[in-house]
Structures are given as structure tokens and as C-alpha cells.
Protein backbone atom coordinates (compact mmCIF):
# COMPACT_ATOMS: atom_id res chain seq x y z
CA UNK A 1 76.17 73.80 122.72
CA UNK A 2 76.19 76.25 119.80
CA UNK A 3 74.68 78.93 122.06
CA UNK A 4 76.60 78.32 125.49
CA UNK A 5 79.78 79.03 123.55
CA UNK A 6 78.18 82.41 122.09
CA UNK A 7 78.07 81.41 118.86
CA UNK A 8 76.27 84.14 116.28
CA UNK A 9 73.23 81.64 115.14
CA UNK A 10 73.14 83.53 111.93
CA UNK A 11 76.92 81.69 111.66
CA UNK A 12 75.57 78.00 111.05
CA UNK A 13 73.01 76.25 109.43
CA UNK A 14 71.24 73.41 110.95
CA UNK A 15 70.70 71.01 107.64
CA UNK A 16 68.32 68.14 109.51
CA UNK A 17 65.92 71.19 110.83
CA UNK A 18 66.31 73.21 107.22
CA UNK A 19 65.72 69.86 105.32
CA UNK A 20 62.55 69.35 107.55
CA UNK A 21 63.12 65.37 108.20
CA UNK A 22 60.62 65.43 110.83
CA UNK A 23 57.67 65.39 107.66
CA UNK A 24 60.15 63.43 105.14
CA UNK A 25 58.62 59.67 104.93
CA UNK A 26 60.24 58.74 101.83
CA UNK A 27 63.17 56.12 102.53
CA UNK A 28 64.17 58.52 106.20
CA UNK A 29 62.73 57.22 109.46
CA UNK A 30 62.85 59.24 112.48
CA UNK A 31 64.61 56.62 115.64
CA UNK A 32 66.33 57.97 118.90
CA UNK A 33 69.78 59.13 118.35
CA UNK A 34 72.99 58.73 120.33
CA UNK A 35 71.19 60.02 123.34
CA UNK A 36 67.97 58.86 124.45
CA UNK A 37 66.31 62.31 123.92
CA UNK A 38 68.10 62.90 120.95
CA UNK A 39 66.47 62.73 117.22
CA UNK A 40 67.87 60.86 114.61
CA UNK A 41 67.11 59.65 110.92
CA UNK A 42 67.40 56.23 109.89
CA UNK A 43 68.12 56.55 105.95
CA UNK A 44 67.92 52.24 104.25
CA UNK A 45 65.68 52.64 100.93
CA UNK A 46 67.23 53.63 97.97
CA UNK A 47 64.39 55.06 96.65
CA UNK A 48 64.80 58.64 97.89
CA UNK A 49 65.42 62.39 96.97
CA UNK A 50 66.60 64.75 100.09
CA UNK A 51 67.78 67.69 99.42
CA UNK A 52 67.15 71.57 100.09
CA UNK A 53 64.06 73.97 98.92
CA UNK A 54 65.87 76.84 96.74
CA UNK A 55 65.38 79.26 99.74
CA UNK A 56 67.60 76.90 101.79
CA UNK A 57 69.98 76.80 98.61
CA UNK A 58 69.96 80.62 98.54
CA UNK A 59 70.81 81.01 102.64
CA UNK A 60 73.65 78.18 102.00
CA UNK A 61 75.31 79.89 98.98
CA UNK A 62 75.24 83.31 101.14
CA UNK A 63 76.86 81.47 104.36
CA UNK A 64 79.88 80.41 102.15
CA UNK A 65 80.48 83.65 99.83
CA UNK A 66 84.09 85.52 100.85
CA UNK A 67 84.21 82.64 103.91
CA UNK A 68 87.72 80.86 104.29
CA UNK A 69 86.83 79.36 107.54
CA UNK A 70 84.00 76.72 108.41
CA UNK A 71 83.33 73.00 110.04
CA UNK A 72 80.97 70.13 108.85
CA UNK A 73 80.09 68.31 111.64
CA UNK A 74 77.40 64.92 111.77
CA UNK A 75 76.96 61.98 114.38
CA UNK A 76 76.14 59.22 112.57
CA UNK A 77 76.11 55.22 112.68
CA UNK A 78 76.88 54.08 109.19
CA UNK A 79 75.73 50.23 108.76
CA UNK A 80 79.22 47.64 108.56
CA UNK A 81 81.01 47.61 105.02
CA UNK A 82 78.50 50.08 102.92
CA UNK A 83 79.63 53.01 101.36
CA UNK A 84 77.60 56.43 100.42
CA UNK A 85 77.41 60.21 100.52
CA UNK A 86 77.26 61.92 104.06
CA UNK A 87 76.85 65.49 102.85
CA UNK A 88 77.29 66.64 99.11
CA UNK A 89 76.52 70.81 97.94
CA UNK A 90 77.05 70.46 94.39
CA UNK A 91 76.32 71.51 90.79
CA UNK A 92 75.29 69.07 88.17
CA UNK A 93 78.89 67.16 88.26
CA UNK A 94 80.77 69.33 90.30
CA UNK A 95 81.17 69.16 94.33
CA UNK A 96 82.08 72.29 96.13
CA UNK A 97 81.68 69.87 99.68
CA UNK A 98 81.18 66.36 99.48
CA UNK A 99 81.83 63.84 102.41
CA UNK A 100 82.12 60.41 100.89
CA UNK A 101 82.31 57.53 103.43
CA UNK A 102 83.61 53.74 102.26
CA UNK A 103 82.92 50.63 103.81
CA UNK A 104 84.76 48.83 101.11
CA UNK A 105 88.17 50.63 101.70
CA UNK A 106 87.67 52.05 104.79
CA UNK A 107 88.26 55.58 103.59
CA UNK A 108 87.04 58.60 104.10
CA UNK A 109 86.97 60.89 101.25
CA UNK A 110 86.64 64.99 100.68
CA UNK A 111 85.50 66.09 97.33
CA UNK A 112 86.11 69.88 96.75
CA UNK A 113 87.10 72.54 93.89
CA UNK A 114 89.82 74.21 92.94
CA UNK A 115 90.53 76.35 90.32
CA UNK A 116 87.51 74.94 88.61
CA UNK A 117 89.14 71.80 89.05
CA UNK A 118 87.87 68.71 91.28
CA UNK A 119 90.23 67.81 94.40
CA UNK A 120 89.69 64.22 96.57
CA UNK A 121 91.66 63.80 99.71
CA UNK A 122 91.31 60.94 101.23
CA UNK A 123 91.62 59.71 104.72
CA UNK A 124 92.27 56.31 105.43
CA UNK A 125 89.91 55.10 108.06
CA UNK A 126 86.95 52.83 109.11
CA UNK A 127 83.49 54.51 109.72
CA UNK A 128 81.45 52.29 108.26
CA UNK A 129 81.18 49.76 111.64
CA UNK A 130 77.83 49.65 112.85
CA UNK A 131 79.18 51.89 115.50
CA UNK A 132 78.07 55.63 116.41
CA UNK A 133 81.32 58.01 115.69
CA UNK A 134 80.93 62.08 115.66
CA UNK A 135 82.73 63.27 112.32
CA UNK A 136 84.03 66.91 112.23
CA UNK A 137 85.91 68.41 108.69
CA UNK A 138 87.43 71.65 110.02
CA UNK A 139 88.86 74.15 106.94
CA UNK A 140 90.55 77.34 107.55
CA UNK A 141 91.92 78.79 104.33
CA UNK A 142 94.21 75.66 102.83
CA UNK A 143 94.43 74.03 106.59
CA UNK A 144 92.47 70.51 107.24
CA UNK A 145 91.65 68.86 110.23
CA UNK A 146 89.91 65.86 110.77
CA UNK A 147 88.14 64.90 114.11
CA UNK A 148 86.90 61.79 114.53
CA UNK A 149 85.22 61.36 118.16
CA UNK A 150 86.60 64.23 119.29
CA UNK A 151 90.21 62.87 118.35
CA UNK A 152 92.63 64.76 115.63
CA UNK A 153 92.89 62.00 113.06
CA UNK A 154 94.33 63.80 110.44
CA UNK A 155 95.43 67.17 109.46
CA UNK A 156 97.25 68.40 106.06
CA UNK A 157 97.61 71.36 103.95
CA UNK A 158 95.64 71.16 100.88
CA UNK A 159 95.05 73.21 97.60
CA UNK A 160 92.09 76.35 99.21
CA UNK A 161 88.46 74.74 98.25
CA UNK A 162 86.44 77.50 96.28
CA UNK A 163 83.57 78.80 98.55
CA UNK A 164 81.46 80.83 96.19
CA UNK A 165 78.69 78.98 95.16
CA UNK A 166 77.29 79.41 92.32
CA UNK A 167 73.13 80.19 92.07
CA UNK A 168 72.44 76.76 90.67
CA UNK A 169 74.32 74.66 93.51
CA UNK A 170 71.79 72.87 96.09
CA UNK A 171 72.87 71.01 98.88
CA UNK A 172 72.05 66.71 99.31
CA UNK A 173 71.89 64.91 102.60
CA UNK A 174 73.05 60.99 102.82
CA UNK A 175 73.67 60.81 98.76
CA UNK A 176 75.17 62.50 96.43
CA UNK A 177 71.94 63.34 93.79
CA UNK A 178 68.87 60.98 93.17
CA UNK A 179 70.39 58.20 91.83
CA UNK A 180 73.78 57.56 93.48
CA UNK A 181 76.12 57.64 96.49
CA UNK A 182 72.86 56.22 99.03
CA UNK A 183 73.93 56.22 102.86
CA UNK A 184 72.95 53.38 104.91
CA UNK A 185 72.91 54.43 108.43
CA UNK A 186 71.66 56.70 111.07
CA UNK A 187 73.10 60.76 110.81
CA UNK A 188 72.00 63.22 113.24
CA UNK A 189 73.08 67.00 114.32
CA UNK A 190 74.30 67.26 110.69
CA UNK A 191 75.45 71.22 110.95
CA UNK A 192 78.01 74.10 109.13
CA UNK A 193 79.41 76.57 111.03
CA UNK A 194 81.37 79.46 109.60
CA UNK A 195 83.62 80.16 112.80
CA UNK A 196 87.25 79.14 112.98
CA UNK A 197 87.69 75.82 114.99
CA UNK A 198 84.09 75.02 114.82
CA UNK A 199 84.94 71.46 115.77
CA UNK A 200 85.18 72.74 119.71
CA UNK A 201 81.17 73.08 119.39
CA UNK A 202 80.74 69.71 119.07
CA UNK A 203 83.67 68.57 120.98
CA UNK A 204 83.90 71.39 124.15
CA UNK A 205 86.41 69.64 126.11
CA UNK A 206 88.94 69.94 123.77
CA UNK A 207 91.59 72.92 123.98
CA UNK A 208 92.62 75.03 121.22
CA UNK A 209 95.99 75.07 121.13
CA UNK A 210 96.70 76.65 117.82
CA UNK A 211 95.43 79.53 116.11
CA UNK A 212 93.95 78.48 112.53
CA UNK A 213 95.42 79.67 109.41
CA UNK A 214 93.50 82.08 108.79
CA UNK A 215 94.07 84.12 112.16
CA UNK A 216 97.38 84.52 110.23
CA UNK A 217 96.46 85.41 107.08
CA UNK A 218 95.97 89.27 107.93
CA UNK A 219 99.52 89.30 109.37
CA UNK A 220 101.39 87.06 107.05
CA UNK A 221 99.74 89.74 104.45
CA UNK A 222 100.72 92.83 105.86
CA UNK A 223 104.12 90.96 106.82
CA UNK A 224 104.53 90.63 102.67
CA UNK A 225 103.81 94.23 102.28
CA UNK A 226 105.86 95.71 104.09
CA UNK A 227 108.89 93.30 103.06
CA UNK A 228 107.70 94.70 99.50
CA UNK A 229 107.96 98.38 100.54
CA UNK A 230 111.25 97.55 102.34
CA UNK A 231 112.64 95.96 98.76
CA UNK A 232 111.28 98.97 96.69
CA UNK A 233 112.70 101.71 99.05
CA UNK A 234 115.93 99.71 99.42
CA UNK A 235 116.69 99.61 95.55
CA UNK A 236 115.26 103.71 95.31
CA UNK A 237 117.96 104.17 97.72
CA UNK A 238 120.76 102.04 95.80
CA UNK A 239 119.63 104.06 92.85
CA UNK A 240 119.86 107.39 94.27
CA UNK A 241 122.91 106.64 95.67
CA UNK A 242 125.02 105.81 92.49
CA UNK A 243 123.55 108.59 91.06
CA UNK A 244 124.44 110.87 93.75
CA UNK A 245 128.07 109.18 93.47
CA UNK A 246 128.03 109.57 89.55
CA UNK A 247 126.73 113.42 90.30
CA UNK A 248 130.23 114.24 92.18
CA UNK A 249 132.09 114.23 88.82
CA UNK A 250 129.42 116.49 86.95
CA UNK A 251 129.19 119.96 86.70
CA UNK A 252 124.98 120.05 86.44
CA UNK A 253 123.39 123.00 84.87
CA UNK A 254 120.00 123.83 84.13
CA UNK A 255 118.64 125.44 80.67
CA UNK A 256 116.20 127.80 79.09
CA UNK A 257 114.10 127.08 76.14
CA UNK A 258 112.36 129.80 74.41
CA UNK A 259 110.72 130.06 70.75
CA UNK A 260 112.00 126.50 70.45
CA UNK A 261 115.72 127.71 71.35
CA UNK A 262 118.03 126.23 74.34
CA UNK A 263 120.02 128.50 76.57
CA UNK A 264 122.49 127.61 78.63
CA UNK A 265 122.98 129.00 82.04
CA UNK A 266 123.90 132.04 81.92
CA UNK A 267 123.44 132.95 78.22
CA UNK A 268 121.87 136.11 77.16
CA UNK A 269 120.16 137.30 74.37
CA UNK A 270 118.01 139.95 73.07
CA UNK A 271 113.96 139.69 72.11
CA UNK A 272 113.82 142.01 69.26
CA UNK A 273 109.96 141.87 69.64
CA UNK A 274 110.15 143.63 72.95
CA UNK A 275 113.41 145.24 73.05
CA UNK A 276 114.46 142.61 76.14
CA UNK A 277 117.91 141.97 77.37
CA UNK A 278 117.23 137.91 78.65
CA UNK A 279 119.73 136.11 80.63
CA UNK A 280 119.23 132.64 81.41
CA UNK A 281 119.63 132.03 85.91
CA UNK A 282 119.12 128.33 86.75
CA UNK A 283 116.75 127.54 84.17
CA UNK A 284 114.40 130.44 84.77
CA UNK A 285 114.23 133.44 82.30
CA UNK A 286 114.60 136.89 83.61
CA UNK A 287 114.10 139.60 81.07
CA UNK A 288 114.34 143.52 81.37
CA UNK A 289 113.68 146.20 79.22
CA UNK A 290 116.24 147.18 77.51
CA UNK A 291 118.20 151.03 78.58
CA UNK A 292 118.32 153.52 75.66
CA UNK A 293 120.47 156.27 76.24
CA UNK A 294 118.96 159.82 76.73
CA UNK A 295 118.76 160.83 73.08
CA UNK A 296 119.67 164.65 72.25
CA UNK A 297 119.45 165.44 68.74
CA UNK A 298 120.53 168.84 67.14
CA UNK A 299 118.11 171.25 66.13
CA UNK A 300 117.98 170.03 62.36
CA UNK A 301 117.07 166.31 63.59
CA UNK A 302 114.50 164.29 65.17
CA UNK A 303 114.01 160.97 66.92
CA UNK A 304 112.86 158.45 65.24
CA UNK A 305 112.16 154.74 65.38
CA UNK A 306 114.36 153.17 62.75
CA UNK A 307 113.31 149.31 61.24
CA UNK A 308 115.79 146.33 63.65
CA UNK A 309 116.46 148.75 66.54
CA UNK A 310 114.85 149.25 69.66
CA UNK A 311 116.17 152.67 70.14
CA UNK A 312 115.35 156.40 68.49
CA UNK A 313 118.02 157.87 66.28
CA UNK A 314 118.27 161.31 64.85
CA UNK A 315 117.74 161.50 61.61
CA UNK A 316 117.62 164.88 60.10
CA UNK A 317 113.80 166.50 59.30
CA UNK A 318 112.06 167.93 56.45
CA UNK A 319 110.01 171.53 56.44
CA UNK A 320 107.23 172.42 54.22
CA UNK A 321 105.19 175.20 54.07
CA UNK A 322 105.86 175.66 58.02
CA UNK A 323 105.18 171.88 58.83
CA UNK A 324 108.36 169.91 60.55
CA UNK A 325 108.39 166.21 59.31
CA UNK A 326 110.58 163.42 60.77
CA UNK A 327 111.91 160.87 58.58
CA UNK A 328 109.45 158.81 57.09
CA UNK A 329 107.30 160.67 57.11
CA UNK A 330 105.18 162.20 53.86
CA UNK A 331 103.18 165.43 52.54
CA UNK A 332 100.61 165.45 49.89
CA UNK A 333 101.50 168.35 47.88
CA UNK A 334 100.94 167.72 43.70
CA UNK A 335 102.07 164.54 44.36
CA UNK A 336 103.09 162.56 47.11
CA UNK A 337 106.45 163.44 49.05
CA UNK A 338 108.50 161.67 51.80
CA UNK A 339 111.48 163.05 54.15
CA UNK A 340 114.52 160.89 53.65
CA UNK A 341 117.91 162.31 55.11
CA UNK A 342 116.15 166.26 55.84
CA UNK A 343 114.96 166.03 51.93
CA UNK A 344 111.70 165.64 50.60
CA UNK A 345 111.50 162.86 47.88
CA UNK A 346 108.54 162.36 45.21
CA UNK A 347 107.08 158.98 45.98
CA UNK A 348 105.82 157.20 43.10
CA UNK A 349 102.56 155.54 44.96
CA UNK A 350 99.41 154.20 43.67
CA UNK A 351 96.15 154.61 46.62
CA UNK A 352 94.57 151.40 46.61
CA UNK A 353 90.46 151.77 45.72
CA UNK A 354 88.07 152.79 49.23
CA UNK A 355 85.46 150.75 49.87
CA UNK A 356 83.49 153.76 51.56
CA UNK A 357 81.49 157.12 49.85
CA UNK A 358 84.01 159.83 49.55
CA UNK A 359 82.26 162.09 52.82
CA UNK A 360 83.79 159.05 54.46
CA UNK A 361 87.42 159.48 52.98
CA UNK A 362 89.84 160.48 55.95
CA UNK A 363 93.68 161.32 55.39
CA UNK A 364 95.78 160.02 58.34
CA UNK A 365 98.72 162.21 59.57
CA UNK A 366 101.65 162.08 57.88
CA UNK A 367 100.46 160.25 54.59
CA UNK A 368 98.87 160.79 50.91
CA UNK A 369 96.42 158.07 51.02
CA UNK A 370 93.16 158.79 51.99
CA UNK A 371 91.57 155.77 54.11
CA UNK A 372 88.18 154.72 55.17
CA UNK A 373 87.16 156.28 58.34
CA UNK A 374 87.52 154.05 61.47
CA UNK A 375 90.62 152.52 59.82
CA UNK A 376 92.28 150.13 62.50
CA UNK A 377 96.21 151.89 62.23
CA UNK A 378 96.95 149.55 65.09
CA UNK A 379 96.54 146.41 62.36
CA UNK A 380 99.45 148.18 60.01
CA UNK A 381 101.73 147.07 62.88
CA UNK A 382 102.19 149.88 64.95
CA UNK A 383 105.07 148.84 67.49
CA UNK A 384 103.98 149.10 71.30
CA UNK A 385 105.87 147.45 74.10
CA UNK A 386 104.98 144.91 76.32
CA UNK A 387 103.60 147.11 78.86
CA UNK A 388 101.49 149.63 76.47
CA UNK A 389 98.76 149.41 74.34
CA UNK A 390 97.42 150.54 70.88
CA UNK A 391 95.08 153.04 70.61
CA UNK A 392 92.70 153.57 67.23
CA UNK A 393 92.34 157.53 66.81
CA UNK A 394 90.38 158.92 64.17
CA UNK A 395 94.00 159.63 61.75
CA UNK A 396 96.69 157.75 63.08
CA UNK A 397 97.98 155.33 66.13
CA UNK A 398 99.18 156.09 69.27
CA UNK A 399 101.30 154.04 72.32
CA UNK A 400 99.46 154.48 75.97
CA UNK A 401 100.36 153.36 78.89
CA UNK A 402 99.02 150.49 81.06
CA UNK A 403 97.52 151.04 84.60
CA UNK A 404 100.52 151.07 86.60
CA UNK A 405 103.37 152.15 83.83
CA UNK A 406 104.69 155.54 83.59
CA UNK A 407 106.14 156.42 79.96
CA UNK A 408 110.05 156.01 79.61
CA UNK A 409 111.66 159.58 78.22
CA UNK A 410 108.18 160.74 77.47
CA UNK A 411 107.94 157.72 74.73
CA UNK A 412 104.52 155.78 75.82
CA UNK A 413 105.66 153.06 73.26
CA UNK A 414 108.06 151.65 76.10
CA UNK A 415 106.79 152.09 79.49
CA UNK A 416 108.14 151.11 82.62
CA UNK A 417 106.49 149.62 86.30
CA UNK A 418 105.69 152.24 89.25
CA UNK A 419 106.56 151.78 92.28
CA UNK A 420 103.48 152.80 94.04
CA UNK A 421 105.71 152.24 97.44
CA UNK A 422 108.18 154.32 96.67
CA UNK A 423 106.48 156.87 95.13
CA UNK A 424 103.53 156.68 98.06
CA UNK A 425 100.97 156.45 94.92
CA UNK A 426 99.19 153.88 97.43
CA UNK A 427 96.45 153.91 99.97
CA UNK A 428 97.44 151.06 102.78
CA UNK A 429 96.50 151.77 105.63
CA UNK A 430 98.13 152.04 109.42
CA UNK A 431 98.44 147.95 110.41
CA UNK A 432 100.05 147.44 106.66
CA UNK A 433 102.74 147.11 104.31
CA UNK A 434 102.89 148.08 100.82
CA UNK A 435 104.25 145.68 98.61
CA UNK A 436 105.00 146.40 94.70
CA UNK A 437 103.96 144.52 92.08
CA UNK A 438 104.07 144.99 88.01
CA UNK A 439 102.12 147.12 87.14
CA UNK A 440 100.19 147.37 91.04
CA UNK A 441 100.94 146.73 94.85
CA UNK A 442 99.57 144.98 97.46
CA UNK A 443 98.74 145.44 101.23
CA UNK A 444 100.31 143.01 103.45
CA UNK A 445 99.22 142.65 106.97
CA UNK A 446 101.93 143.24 109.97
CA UNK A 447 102.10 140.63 112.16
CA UNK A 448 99.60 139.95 114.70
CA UNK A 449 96.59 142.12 113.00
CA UNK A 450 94.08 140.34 110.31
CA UNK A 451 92.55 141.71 107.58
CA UNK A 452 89.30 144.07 107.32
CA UNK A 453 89.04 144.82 103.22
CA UNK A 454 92.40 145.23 100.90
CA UNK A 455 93.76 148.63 102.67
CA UNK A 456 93.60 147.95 106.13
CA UNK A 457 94.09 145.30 108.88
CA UNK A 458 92.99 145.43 112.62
């Protein structure tokens, strides 16, 4: 029957033919079944063990793992008032599937687990007549149904049965282990399919006129996710809402931080480090160098860099024996001199010990103590801007340039971005546009052409 509805065989176990009944003597006799050229299996003596090898156990526990869907079906003739165990997979004490049939109370009874918990449900009706009756115990997730010659005797909702066996579980045919629950009867075609309404095997003419629970359980699931997503968007939407609401009597500004500072839109200030004017714009910094006048001193004055500002000032200069100083600046004479306000001063100064041979001994421009050759001047704190560099010479410090900056006013300490585009100091190519950037440019491709190397599209 199994087969004519299509039925994947590796979907069912057939207990009687795993058990191997055929070669069991011990308290099971083999008599014809409900049909003539059926087999059955008388079971009287109490004096009996049948259940599974471990590789039946093993197939069993893999049928049921993950499966919320499978039928128990048996024919069987159960002798008048007796009561025992038609099918029981347990462990130890605890039935994951037990079919309990008594004669005494004309009940039928389900053992199962929940929860690690044991469940009974029991079914009021008499098997145990002397009669032959086909027995089917349909579950599909937490749905029930109870055939009973092909007739729906009972169906209910119950708590879901666990289905994951565990390795030690082993499965018992007509009692429940070797000492109690015996069945007194006949059972044949004792089977468990894992296919939803596997009762329809056993009973074909019978039309399925509901799907099982489990047929639902992929839509009721994405039904609950969705409604979830619909509840969490819904309350996003209250939320952005009131704010948006609350918004309309704000004026909303974004600020700056900088060196631990806050700015307020719109705020400027000056970076002494780089000689900067910064304005705060929406919570981005924009800085720019900042514009020193073109400085013209008279011809008893120089420029010089004076200590807090970013720009050169005249002060006046200092001549000795045909050498111009700037202020600041010193002579070694008999003693150490320094030009302050177009005089030269004696400077009281004491040269800290060399830690070089005197051939070694190098004077640097402009001062009266001698230093060790290869002296890093740049380390003193000689005052470059952002876009030059320090450069070590062999008595003193200079300001260069970086790639791409041109000197502002002839003073390499500040130095300012070329515009290679505007100045044509570039080499794109026909197909291209140049494109400045600090410090460099770009090529960019005109449309509809693609790129060959970094100068010239085709």
C-alpha cells in the first residue's frame, strides 16, 4: 500500500520485519493474520523479551530526529478484558511513544514526553474484544488523531511529544520492558511512517480533508514575522514622527570639536600652531592659511619672526664689521653679542660641554656656541608650516617646500598649494581633465573614453 501511494521507503520502518519475528520462538507464534495470506504473531507467554538490535535502535532514533509529523499504525486482535503494551520506544522509565491498551477500563492510553516531563492521554474505548480492529495514532506537531478501523475516533490538541531520542532509547513490541505491560493477542503490520496523514496508508479510501498542522506551521511562522516587522516599523515610525514634530520648534545646529574644544556653527578661531584662520560650517572644519600683508620694511629694518605671531615684523638690524644681523640674532666677538632694537647687546651665556673632539666643533650661523657636527637644528623647534618641511644643514635650519607648494612672499616657512591646472604645470593628455588637488592633480576621463595609464584616456 506503502508503495502504490509513492511513499519514500526510507520514510517508515517496518517493526515486525526489523524485529525479525519470523525466527523469534520465545512466547511469539507465527498464525495467519486478518487475511488469509497475511502473517501475524500470536504473543500469550509472559515469559518473553522483544525488542530491537542497537542497529534497529540507531535507524529508529534517526527516523524521529527534527520530525514533527508521523503515524503508528498495527492490526491487532487483543484477547477480551486483558490489558498490555502495543508499542513502547523508551528509556529506562521514560516513554517517548508508548501505546497502552486496557481491557479493564476500556481505554486506550498514549504515553509521551514533554519538556522532560511524562504526558498520558487517554482515549476512552474498547479494544480489548477478541475482535480484529486496525489502530492508527496520527501526530503532526501538537495535533492528534485517532483512527480506529479506519474511523476518526478522537482528535485533540495536546502538549508537542519530544522526538529526539536519545542514544540509549530502544524500541519494545507487545510490552513495555521484560517484566511488565505483556500483550495478549495477535498484532500484525505494526509500522511508523514519518509522512503527514500517514493513517491514509493503511486506510486508502479515506479523503483528506484537512491539511495537518504542520502544513501550517511554515506560514503561521512567517505570518508572526512579518506582524513583528509590521509592529517594529510601526513604532520607528511613531518615533520619528514626534521627533520630527518636536524638531519644528528647534533651531538644530551642528558643532566642531577640536583639541578637546566645542565650536559652534559658525565660530572661528585661530591655530596658533599653523597660523590657521578655522571657521566651523555644519560641523565640518575648514581651515586656511592665514594672509600676511606684503611686509616692506625701511632700509634700517628687517623681517623677522617674532614669538605669538604668525606674521614678520620689522625690527630694526645690527652691523658689525660689514655683517647685517636681524634681531635675534648674535656675533661672537670677545664675548658673545645679540641685536635687540638695531643694538648689539653682551649676552652673558655659558656653552654647555660637547660631547665630540674639538675637529668636530661646528659654529652654527648666527650664534656663539659651538655645537657638535650633525646637530639636528630642526629639534630646537624650528617653526615650519603645515605644508613645508625641516631641513638639517651642516650650521643652521632651513623651511622647504613640499612637492606641490610654491613659497608664500619668498618665505618657504609658509607655503601655499599649486594649481597645476591653472598654471598648466600638468601633463593630461587630449581625452582628459585636469583636476587640482593639495599639493597634486589628477586626470579625469571625459565622458565616453576609458582609461589607458594616469595621463591619458582613449
Amino acid at each position: 500500500t506503502a508503495v502504490g501511494f509513492g511513499m519514500d521507503p526510507d520514510l517508515q520502518i517496518d517493526i515486525i520485519t526489523e524485529l525479525d519475528l519470523v525466527n523469534t520462538t520465545l512466547g511469539v507464534t507465527q498464525v495467519s493474520g486478518l487475511h488469509n495470506a497475511s502473517k501475524a504473531f500470536l504473543f500469550q507467554d509472559t515469559e518473553r523479551e522483544i525488542h530491537a538490535a542497537p542497529h534497529v535502535s540507531e535507524k529508529l532514533i534517526q527516523l524521529f530526529r527534527n520530525k514533527s509529523e508521523f503515524t503508528f499504525l498495527a492490526t491487532l486482535q487483543q484477547k477480551a478484558s486483558t490489558s498490555g503494551v502495543i508499542l513502547s520506544i523508551r528509556e529506562l522509565e521514560h516513554s517517548y511513544f508508548e501505546l497502552e491498551s486496557s481491557g479493564l477500563r476500556d481505554e486506550i492510553r498514549y504515553h509521551y514526553r514533554f519538556n522532560g516531563k511524562t504526558r498520558t492521554e487517554v482515549f476512552p474505548y474498547r479494544l480489548a474484544d477478541g475482535q480484529w480492529h486496525k489502530i492508527a495514532v496520527s501526530l503532526s506537531a501538537s495535533h492528534l488523531l485517532l483512527h480506529v478501523d479506519c474511523n476518526r475516533i478522537y482528535e485533540r490538541v495536546i502538549d508537542p511529544p519530544e522526538t529526539n531520542l536519545t542514544p540509549e532509547s530502544n524500541l519494545w513490541l507487545g510490552q513495555r520492558n521484560r517484566k511488565h505491560g505483556f500483550f495478549k493477542g495477535i498484532i500484525q503490520d505494526v509500522k511508523i511512517i514519518f509522512i503527514p496523514n500517514g493513517y491514509i496508508t493503511q486506510c486508502p479510501n479515506l479523503n483528506r480533508t484537512c491539511p495537518t498542522c504542520s502544513d501550517f506551521l511554515s506560514l503561521v511562522q512567517g505570518i508572526m514575522d512579518l506582524q513583528e516587522l509590521l509592529a517594529k516599523m510601526t513604532a520607528k515610525l511613531n518615533y520619528a514622527e514626534r521627533r520630527l514634530s518636536q524638531l519644528e520648534d528647534c533651531h538644530c545646529e551642528k558643532t566642531c570639536q577640536v583639541n578637546g574644544l566645542i565650536y559652534r556653527d559658525k565660530d572661528s578661531w585661530v591655530e596658533d600652531d599653523h597660523c590657521r584662520n578655522c571657521t566651523c560650517k555644519s560641523g565640518v572644519v575648514e581651515c586656511r592659511r592665514m594672509s600676511c600683508p606684503p611686509l616692506e620694511c625701511p632700509p634700517d629694518a628687517l623681517p623677522v619672526h617674532v614669538e605669538s605671531q604668525c606674521c614678520k615684523v620689522c625690527r630694526a638690524k645690527c652691523i658689525y664689521g660689514g655683517k647685517v644681523l636681524a634681531e635675534g640674532q648674535r656675533v661672537l666677538t670677545k664675548s658673545c653679542r645679540e641685536c635687540r632694537n638695531g643694538v648689539l647687546v653682551k649676552v652673558a651665556e655659558t656653552c654647555p660641554p660637547l660631547n665630540c673632539s674639538e675637529k668636530d666643533h661646528v659654529l652654527p650661523e648666527n650664534q656663539c656656541c659651538s655645537v657638535c657636527r650633525g646637530h639636528n637644528f630642526c629639534a630646537e623647534g624650528h617653526r615650519c608650516g603645515e605644508n613645508s618641511e625641516c631641513k638639517n644643514w651642516n650650521t643652521k635650519a632651513t623651511c622647504e617646500c613640499k612637492n606641490g607648494y610654491l613659497s608664500v612672499q619668498g618665505d618657504s616657512a609658509y607655503c601655499e598649494d599649486i594649481d597645476e591646472c591653472a598654471a598648466k604645470m600638468h601633463y593630461c593628455h587630449a581625452n582628459t581633465v585636469c583636476v587640482n588637488l593639495p599639493g597634486s592633480y589628477r586626470c579625469d576621463c571625459v565622458t565616453g573614453y576609458v582609461r589607458v595609464d594616469d595621463f591619458s584616456c582613449t
